[in-house]
Protein backbone atom coordinates (compact mmCIF):
# COMPACT_ATOMS: atom_id res chain seq x y z
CA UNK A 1 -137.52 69.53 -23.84
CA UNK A 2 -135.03 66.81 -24.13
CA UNK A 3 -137.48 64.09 -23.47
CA UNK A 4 -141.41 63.24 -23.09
CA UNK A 5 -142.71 60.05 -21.49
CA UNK A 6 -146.66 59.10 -21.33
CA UNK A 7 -148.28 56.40 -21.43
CA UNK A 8 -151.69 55.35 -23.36
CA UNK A 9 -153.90 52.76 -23.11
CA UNK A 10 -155.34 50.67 -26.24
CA UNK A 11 -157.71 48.00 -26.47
CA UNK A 12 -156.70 47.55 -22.72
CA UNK A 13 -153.12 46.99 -23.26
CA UNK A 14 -150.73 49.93 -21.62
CA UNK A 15 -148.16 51.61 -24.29
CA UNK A 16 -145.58 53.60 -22.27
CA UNK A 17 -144.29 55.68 -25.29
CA UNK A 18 -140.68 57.86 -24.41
CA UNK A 19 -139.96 60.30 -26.97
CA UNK A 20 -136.26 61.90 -27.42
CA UNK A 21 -135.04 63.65 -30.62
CA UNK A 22 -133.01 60.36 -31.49
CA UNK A 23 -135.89 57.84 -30.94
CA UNK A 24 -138.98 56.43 -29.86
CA UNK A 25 -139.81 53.38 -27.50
CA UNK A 26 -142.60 51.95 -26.70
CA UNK A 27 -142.91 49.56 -23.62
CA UNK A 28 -145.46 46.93 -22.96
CA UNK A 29 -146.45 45.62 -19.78
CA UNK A 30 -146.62 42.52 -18.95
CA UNK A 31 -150.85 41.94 -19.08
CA UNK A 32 -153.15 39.40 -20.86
CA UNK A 33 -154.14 41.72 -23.47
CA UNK A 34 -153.75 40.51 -27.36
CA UNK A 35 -151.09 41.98 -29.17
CA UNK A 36 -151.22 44.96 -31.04
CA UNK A 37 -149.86 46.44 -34.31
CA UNK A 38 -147.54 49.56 -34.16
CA UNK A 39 -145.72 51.57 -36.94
CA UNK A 40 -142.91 53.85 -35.81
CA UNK A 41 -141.06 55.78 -38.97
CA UNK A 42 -143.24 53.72 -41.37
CA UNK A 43 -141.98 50.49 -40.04
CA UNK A 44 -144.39 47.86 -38.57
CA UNK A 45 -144.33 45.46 -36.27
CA UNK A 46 -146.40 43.42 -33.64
CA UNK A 47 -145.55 44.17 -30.06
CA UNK A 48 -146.86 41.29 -27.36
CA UNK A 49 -147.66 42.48 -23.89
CA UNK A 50 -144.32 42.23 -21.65
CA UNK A 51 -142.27 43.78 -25.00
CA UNK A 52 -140.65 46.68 -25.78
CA UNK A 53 -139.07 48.30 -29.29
CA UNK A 54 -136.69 50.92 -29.82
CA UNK A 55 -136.92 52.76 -32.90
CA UNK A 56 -133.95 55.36 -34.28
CA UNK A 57 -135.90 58.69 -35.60
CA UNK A 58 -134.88 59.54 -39.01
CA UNK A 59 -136.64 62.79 -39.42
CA UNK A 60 -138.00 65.19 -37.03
CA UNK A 61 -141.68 64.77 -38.37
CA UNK A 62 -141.55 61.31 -36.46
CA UNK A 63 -144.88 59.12 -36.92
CA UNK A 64 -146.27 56.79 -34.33
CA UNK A 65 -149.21 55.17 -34.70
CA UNK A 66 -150.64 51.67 -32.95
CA UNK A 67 -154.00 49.77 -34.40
CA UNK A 68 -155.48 46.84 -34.05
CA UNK A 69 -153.77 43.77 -35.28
């Protein structure tokens, strides 16, 4: 599989997460839910809805995870 798309919902906000061997990137519709904290790679950051953020993959045991902010 060259790619995987899904998407997830959390704490009512949509995360549309596409997957490739390079990278992740995770999407954000435009809603009225708060903000939410993801880490991609160990790196954090706060996404708002109506964002996106495009992370390079720097090992193939790739972490994701999203919590509350």
């Amino acid at each position: 599989m060259r790619e995987a798309e899904f998407t997830i919902s959390y704490r009512g906000q949509p995360v549309i997460v596409n997957v490739t061997h390079a990278r992740v990137r995770l999407d954000l519709p435009p809603s009225t839910a708060d903000p939410i904290r993801v880490s991609v790679e160990g790196i954090e950051r706060v996404l708002d809805a109506g964002g996106c953020w495009e992370v390079p993959l720097t090992s193939s045991t790739g972490t994701v995870a999203i919590s509350a902010r």
